[in-house]
C-alpha atoms as a PDB file:
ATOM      1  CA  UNK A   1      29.171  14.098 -26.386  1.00  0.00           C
ATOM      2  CA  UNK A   2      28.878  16.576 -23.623  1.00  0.00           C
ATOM      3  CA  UNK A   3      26.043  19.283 -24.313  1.00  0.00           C
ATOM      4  CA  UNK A   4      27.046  22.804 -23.912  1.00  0.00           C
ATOM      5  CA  UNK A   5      25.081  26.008 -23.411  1.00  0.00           C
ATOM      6  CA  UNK A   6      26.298  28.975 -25.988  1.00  0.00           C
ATOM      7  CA  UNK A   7      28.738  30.139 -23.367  1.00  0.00           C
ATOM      8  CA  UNK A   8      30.154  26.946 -23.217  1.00  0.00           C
ATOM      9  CA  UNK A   9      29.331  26.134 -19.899  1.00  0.00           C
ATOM     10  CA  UNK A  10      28.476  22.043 -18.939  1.00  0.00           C
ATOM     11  CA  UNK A  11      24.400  22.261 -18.719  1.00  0.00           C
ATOM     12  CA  UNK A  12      23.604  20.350 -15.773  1.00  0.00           C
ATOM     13  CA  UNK A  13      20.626  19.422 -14.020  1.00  0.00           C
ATOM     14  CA  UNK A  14      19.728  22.654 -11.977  1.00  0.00           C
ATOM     15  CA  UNK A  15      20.300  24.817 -15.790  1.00  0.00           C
ATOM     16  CA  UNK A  16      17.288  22.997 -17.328  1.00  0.00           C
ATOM     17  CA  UNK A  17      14.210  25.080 -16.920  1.00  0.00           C
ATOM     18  CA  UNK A  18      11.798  21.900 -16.594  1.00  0.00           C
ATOM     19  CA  UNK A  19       8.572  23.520 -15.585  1.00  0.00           C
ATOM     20  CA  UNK A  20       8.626  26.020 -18.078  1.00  0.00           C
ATOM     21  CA  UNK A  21       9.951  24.168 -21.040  1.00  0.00           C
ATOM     22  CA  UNK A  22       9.298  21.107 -20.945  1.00  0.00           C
ATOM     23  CA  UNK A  23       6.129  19.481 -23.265  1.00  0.00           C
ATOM     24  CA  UNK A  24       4.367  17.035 -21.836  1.00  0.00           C
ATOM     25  CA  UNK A  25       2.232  16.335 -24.245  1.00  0.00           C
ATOM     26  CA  UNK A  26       4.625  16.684 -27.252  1.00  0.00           C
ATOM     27  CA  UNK A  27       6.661  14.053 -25.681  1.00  0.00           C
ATOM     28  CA  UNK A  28       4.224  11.138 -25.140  1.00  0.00           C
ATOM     29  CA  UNK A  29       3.148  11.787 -28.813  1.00  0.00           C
ATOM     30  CA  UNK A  30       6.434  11.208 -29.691  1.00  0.00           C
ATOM     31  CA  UNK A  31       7.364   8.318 -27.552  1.00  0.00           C
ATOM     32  CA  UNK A  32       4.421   6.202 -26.334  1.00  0.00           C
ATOM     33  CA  UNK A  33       1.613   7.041 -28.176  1.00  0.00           C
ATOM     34  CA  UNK A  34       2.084   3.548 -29.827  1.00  0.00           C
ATOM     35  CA  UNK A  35       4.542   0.348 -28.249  1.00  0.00           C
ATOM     36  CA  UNK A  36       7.263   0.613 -30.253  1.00  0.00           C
ATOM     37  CA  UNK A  37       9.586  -2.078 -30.825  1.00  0.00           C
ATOM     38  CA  UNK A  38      12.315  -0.735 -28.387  1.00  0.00           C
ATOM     39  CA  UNK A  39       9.831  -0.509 -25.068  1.00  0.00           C
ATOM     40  CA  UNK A  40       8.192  -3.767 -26.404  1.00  0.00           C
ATOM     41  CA  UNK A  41      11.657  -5.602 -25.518  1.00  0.00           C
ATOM     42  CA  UNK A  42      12.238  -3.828 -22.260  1.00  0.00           C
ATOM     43  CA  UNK A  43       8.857  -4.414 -21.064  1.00  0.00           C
ATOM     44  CA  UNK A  44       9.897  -8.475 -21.758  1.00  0.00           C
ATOM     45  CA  UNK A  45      12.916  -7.908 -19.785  1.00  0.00           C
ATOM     46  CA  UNK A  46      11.122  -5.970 -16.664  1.00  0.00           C
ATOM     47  CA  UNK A  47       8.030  -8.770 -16.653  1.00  0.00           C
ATOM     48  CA  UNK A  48      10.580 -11.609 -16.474  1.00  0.00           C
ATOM     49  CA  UNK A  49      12.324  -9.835 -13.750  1.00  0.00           C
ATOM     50  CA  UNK A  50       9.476  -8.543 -11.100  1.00  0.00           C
ATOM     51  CA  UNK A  51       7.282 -11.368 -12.446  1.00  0.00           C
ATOM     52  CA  UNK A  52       9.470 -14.166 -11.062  1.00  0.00           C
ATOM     53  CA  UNK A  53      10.769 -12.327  -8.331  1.00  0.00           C
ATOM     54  CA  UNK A  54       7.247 -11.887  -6.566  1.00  0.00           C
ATOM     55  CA  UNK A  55       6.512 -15.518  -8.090  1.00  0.00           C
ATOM     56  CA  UNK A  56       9.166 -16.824  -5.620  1.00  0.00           C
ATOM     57  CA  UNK A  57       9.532 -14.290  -2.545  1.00  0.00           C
ATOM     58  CA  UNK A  58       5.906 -13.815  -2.878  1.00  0.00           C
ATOM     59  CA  UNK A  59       4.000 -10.364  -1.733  1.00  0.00           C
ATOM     60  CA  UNK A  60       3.722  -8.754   1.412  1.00  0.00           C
ATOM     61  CA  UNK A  61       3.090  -5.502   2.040  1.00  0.00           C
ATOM     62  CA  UNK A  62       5.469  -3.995  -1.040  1.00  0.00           C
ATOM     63  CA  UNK A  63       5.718   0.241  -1.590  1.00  0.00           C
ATOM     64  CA  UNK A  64       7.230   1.198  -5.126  1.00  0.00           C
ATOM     65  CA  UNK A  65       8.358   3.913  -6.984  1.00  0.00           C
ATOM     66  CA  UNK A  66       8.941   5.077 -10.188  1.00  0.00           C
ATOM     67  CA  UNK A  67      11.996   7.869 -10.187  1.00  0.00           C
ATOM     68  CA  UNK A  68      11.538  10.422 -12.734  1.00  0.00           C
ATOM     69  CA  UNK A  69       7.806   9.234 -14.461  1.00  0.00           C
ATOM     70  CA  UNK A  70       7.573  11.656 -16.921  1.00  0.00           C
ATOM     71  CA  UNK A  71       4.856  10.618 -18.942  1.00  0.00           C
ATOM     72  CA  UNK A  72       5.606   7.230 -19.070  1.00  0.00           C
ATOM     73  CA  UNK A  73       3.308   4.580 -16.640  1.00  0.00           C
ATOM     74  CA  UNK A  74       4.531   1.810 -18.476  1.00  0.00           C
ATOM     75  CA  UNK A  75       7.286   1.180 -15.386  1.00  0.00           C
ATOM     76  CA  UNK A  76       4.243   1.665 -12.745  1.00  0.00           C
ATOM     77  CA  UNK A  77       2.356  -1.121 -14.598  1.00  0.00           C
ATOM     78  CA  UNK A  78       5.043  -3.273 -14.586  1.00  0.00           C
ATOM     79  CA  UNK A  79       5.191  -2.917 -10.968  1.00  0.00           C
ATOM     80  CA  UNK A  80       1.370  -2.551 -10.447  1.00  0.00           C
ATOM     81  CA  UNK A  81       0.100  -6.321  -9.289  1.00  0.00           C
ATOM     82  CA  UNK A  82       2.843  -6.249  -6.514  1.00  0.00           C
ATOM     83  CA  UNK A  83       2.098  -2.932  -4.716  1.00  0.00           C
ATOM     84  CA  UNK A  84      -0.083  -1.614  -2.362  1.00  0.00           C
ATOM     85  CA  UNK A  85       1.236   1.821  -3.077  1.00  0.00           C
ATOM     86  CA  UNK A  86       3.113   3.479  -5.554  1.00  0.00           C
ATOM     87  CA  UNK A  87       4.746   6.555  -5.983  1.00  0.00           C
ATOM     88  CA  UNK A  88       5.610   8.478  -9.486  1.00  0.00           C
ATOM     89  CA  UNK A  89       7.663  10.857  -8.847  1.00  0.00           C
ATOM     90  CA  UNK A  90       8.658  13.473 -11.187  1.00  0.00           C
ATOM     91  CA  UNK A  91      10.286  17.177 -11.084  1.00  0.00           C
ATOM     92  CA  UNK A  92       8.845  18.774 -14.082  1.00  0.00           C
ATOM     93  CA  UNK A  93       4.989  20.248 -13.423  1.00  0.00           C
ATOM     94  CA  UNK A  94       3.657  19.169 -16.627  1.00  0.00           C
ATOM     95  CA  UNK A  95       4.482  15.903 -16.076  1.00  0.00           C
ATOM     96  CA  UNK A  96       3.210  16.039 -12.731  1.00  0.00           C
ATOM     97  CA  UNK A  97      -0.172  16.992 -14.180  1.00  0.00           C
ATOM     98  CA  UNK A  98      -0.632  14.326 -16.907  1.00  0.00           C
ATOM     99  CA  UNK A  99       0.462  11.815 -14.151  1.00  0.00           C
ATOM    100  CA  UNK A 100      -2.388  12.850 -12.097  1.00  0.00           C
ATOM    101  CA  UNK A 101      -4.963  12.881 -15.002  1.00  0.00           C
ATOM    102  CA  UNK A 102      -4.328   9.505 -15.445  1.00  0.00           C
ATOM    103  CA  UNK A 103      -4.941   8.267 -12.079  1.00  0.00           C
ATOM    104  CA  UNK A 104      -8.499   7.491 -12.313  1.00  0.00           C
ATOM    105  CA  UNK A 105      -8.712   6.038 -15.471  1.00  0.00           C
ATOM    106  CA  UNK A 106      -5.500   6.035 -17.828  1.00  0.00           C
ATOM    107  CA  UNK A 107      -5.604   6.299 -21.703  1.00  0.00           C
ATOM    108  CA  UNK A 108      -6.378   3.824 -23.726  1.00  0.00           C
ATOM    109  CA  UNK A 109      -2.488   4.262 -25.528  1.00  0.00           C
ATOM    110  CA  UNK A 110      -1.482   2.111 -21.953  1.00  0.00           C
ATOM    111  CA  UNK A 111      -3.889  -0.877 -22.824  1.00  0.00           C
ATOM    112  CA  UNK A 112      -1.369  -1.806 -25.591  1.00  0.00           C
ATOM    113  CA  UNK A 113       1.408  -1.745 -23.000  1.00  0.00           C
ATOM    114  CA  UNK A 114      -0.509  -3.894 -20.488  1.00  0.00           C
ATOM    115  CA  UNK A 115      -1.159  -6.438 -23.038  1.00  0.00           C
ATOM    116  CA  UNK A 116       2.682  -6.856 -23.653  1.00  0.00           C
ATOM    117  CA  UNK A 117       3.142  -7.196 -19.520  1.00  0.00           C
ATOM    118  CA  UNK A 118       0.157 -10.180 -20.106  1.00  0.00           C
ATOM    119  CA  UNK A 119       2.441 -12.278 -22.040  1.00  0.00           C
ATOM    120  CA  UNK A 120       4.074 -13.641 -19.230  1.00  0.00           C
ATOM    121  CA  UNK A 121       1.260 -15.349 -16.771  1.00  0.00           C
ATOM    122  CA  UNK A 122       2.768 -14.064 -13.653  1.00  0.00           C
ATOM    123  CA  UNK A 123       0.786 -10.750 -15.161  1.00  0.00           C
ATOM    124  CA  UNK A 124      -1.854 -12.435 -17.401  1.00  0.00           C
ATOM    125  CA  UNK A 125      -3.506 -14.861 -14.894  1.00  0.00           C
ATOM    126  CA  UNK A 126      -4.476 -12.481 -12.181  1.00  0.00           C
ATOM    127  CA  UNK A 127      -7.789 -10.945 -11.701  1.00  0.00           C
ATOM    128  CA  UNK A 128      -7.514  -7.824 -11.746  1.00  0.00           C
ATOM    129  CA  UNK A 129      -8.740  -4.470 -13.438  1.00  0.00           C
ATOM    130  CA  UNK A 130      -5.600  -2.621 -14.165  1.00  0.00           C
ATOM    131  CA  UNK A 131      -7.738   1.038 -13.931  1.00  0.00           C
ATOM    132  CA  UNK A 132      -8.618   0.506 -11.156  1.00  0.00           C
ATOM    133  CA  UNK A 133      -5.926  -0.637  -9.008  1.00  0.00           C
ATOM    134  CA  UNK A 134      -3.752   1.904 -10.657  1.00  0.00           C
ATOM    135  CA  UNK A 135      -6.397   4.591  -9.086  1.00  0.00           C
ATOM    136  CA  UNK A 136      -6.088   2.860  -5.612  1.00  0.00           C
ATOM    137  CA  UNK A 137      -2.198   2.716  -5.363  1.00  0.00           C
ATOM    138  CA  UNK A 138      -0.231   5.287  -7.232  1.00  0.00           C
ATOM    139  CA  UNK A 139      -0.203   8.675  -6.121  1.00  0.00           C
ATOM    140  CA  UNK A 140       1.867  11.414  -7.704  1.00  0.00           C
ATOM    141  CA  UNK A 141       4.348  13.611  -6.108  1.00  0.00           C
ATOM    142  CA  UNK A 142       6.746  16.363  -7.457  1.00  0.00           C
ATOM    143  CA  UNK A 143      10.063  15.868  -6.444  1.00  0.00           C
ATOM    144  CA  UNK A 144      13.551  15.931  -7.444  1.00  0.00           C
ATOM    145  CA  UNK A 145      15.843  12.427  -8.001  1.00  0.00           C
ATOM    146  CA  UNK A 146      18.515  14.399  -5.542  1.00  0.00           C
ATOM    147  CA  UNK A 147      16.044  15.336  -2.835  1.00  0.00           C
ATOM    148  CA  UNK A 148      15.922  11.021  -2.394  1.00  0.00           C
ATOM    149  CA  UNK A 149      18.784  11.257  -0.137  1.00  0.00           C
ATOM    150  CA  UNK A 150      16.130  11.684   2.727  1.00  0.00           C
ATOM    151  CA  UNK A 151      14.323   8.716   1.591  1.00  0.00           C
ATOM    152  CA  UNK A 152      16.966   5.934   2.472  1.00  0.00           C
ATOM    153  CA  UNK A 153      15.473   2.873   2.062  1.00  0.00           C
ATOM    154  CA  UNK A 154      12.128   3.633   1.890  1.00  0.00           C
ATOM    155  CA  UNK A 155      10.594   1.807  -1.354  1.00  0.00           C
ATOM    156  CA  UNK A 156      10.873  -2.335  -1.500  1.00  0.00           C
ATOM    157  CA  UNK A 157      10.506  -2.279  -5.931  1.00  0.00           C
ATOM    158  CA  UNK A 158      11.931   0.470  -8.035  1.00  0.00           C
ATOM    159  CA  UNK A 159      12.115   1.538 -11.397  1.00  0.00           C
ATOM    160  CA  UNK A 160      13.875   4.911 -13.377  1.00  0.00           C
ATOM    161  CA  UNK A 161      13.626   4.813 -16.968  1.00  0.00           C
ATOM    162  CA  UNK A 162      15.421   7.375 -18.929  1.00  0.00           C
ATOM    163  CA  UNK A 163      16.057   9.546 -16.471  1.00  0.00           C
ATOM    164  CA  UNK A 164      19.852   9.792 -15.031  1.00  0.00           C
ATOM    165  CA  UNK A 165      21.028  10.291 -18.014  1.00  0.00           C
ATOM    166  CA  UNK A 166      18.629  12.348 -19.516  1.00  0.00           C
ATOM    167  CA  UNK A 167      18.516  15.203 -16.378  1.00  0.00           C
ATOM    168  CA  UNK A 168      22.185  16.886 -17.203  1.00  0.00           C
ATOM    169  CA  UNK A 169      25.416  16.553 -19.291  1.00  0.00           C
ATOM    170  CA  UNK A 170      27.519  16.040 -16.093  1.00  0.00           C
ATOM    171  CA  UNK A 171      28.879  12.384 -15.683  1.00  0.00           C
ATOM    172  CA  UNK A 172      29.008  13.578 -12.086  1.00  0.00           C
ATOM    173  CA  UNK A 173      25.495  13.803 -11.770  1.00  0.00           C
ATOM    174  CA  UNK A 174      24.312  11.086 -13.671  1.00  0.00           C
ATOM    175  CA  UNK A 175      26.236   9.200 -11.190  1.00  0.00           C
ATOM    176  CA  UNK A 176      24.790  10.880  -8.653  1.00  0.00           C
ATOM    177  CA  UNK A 177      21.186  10.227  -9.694  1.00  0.00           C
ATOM    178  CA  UNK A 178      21.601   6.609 -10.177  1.00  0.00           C
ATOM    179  CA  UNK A 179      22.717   6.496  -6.409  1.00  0.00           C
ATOM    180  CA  UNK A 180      20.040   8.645  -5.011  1.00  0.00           C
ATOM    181  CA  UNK A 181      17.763   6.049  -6.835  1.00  0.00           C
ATOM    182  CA  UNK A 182      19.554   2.891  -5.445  1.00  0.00           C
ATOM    183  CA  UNK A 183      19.826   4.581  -1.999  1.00  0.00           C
ATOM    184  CA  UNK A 184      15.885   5.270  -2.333  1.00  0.00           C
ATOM    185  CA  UNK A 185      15.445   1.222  -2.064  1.00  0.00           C
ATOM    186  CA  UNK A 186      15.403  -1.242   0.721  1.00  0.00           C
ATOM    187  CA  UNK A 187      18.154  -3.799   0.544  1.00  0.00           C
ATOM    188  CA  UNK A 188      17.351  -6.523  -1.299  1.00  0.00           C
ATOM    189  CA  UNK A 189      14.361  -4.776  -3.602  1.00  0.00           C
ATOM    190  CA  UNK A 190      14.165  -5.271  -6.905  1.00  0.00           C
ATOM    191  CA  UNK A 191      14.759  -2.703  -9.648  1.00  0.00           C
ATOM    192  CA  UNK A 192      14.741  -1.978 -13.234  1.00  0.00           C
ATOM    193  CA  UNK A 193      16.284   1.053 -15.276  1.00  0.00           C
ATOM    194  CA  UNK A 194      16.636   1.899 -18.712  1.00  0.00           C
ATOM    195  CA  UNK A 195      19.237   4.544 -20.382  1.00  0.00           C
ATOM    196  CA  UNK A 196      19.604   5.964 -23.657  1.00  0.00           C
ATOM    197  CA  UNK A 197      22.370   4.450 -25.381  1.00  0.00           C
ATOM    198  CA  UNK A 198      24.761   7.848 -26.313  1.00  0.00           C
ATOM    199  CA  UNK A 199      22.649  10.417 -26.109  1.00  0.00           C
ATOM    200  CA  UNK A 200      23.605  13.247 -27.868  1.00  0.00           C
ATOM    201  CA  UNK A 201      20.233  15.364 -25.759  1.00  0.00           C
ATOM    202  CA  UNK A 202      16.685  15.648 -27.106  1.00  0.00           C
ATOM    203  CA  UNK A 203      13.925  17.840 -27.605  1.00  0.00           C
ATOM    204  CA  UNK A 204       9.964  18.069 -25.703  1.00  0.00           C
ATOM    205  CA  UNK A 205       8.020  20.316 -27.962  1.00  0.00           C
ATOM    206  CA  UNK A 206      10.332  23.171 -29.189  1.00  0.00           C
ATOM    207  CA  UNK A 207      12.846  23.179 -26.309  1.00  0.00           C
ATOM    208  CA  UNK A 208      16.340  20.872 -26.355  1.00  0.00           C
ATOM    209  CA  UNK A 209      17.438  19.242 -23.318  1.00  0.00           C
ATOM    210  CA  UNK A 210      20.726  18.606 -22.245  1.00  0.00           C
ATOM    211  CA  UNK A 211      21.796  14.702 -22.042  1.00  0.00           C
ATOM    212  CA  UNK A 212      24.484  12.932 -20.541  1.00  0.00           C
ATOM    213  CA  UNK A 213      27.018  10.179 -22.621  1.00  0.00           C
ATOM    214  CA  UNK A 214      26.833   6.721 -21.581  1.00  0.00           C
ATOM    215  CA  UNK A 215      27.385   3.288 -22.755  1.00  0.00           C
ATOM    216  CA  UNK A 216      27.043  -0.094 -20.725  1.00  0.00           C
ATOM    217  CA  UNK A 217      30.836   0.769 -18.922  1.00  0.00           C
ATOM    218  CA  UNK A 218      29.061   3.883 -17.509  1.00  0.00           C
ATOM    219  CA  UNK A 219      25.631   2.099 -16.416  1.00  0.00           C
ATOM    220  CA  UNK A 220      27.308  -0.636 -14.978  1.00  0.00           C
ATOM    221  CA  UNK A 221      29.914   1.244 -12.885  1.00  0.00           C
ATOM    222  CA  UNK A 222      27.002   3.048 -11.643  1.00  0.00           C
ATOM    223  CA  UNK A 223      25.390   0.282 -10.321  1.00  0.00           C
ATOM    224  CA  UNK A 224      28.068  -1.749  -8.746  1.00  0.00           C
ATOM    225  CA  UNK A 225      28.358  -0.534  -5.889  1.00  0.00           C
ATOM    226  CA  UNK A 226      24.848  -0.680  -5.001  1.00  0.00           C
ATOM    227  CA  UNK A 227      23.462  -3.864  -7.040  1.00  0.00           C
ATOM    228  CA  UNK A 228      25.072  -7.216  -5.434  1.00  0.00           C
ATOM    229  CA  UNK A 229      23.051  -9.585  -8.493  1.00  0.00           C
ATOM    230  CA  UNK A 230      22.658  -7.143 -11.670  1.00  0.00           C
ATOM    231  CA  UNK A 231      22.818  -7.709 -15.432  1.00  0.00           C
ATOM    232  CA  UNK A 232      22.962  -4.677 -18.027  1.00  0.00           C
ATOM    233  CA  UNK A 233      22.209  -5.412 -22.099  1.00  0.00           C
ATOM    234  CA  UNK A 234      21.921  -3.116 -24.502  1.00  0.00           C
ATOM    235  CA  UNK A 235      18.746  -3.669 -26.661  1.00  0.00           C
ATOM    236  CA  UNK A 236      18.647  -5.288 -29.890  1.00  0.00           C
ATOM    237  CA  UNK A 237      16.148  -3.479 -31.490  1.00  0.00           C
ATOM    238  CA  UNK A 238      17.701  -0.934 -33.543  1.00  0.00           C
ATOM    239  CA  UNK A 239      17.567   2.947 -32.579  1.00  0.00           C
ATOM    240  CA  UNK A 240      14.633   4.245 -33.993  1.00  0.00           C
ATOM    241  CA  UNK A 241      12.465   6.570 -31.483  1.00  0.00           C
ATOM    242  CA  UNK A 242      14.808   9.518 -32.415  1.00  0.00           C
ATOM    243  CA  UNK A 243      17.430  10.794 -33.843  1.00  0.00           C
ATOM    244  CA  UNK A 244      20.932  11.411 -31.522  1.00  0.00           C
ATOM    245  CA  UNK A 245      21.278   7.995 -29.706  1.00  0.00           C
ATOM    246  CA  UNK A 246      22.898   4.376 -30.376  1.00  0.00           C
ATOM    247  CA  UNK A 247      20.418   2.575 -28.844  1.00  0.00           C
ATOM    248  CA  UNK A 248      18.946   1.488 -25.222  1.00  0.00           C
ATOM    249  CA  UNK A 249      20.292   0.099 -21.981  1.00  0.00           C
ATOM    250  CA  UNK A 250      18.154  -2.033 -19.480  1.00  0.00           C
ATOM    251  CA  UNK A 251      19.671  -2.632 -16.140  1.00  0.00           C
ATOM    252  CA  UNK A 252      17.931  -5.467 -13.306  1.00  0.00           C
ATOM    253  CA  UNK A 253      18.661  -6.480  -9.860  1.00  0.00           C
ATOM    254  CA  UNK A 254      18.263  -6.119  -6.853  1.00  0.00           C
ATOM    255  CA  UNK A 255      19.870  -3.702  -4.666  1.00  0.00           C
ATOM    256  CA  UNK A 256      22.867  -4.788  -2.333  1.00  0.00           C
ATOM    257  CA  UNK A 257      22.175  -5.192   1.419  1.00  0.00           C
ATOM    258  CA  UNK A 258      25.286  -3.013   2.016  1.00  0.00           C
ATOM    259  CA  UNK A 259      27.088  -0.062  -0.159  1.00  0.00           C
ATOM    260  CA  UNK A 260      30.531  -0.549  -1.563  1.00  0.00           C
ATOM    261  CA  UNK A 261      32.213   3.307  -1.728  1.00  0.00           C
ATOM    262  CA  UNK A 262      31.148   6.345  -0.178  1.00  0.00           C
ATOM    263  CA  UNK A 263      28.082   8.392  -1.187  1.00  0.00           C
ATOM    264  CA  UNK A 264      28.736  11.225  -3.308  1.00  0.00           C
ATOM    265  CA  UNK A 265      27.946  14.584  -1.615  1.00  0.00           C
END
């Protein structure tokens, strides 16, 4: 379902008043206060994936960045025993400003998350205070997903969760985003992104926001031309975070060492 405004015009990304509207706070309450059973089954996929790609190429001097953080730091933990710096970059200034209260010492809701990313020994046998490495390598920046076509290349691990798709009604610019995100990485980096199933748009706090439609067809031709080894799967824990969606999409790879069509605009 496409979301309209009461004219009837497509809302799209640049519509979306995201530093007035949009409630931080309100939002993590609703979605990661506690693990739920949905982000408990990504965060298996995600720690199989960078956990046994860094297990085998091993780590070197690796830059990351989560696209679109909100207030999630789930993805930067994931990511957080191969990097040496990672960015979190969002658009919306509330966001921006829980993201940098948590640098020096996140809350304690994360410690639940970081257990789950233990499961898997690649994360639960190193020696390593999570709090503080996450206050000596992420950094937060305000930025916008499209604004990454100046960054070609730039990040070596990458993650967007809930964002392309999420940002606008227009299939046009989810497409869009998801390249400016695959462009972002270095050939051959790993990634990890995560879509809402469906979405029929959501609300932070009082405000809606628009969403685009997607299933598994629409994630996957997104990708194709910029992943050369990817697999998408829908979840199979049932829909339950809110109403207005079928369920979640998880995407993995790593990104292709050349493109396959020409960039959008």
């Amino acid at each position: 379902m496409t979301q309209r405004s009461s004219g009837g015009v497509q809302l799209r990304n640049a519509d979306v008043p995201w530093d007035a509207a949009f409630d931080s706070i309100a939002y993590l309450d609703h979605n990661y206060r506690d693990l739920q059973a949905e982000d408990a089954e990504i965060l298996h996929i995600i720690r199989d994936h960078f956990g046994d790609h860094f297990r085998k190429q091993g780590v070197g001097s690796v830059s990351g960045i989560d696209v679109g953080a909100g207030v999630n730091l789930y993805p930067a933990l994931a990511m957080l025993p191969w990097c040496d710096e990672i960015t979190l970059l969002d658009r919306s200034a509330s966001n921006v400003e829980y993201l940098a209260r948590q640098v020096d010492s996140y809350e304690e809701n994360w410690d639940k998350f970081w257990a789950a990313l233990c499961r898997k020994k690649a994360y639960g046998s190193l020696d390593m205070d999570p709090r503080e490495r996450f206050r000596k390598v992420v950094r937060v920046e305000k930025g916008d997903i499209f604004d990454l076509v100046r960054h070609e290349g730039r990040w070596s691990v990458g993650t967007m969760f809930f964002v392309a798709e999420s940002m606008t009604a227009s299939l046009r610019e989810f497409m869009l985003g998801v390249e400016r995100f695959m462009r972002a990485l270095a050939p051959g980096a790993p990634f990890a992104a995560a879509f809402m199933e469906h979405s029929k748009g959501y609300h932070a706090g009082e405000h809606f926001f628009p969403a685009c439609d997607v299933g598994e067809y629409e994630v996957r031709a997104s990708l194709e031309a910029f992943a050369g080894d990817f697999k998408v799967q829908r979840l199979e824990s049932k829909a339950q975070v809110r109403d207005g969606y079928s369920g979640m999409i998880v995407a993995h790879g790593w990104r292709r060492h050349s493109d396959g069509i020409i960039p959008f605009g």
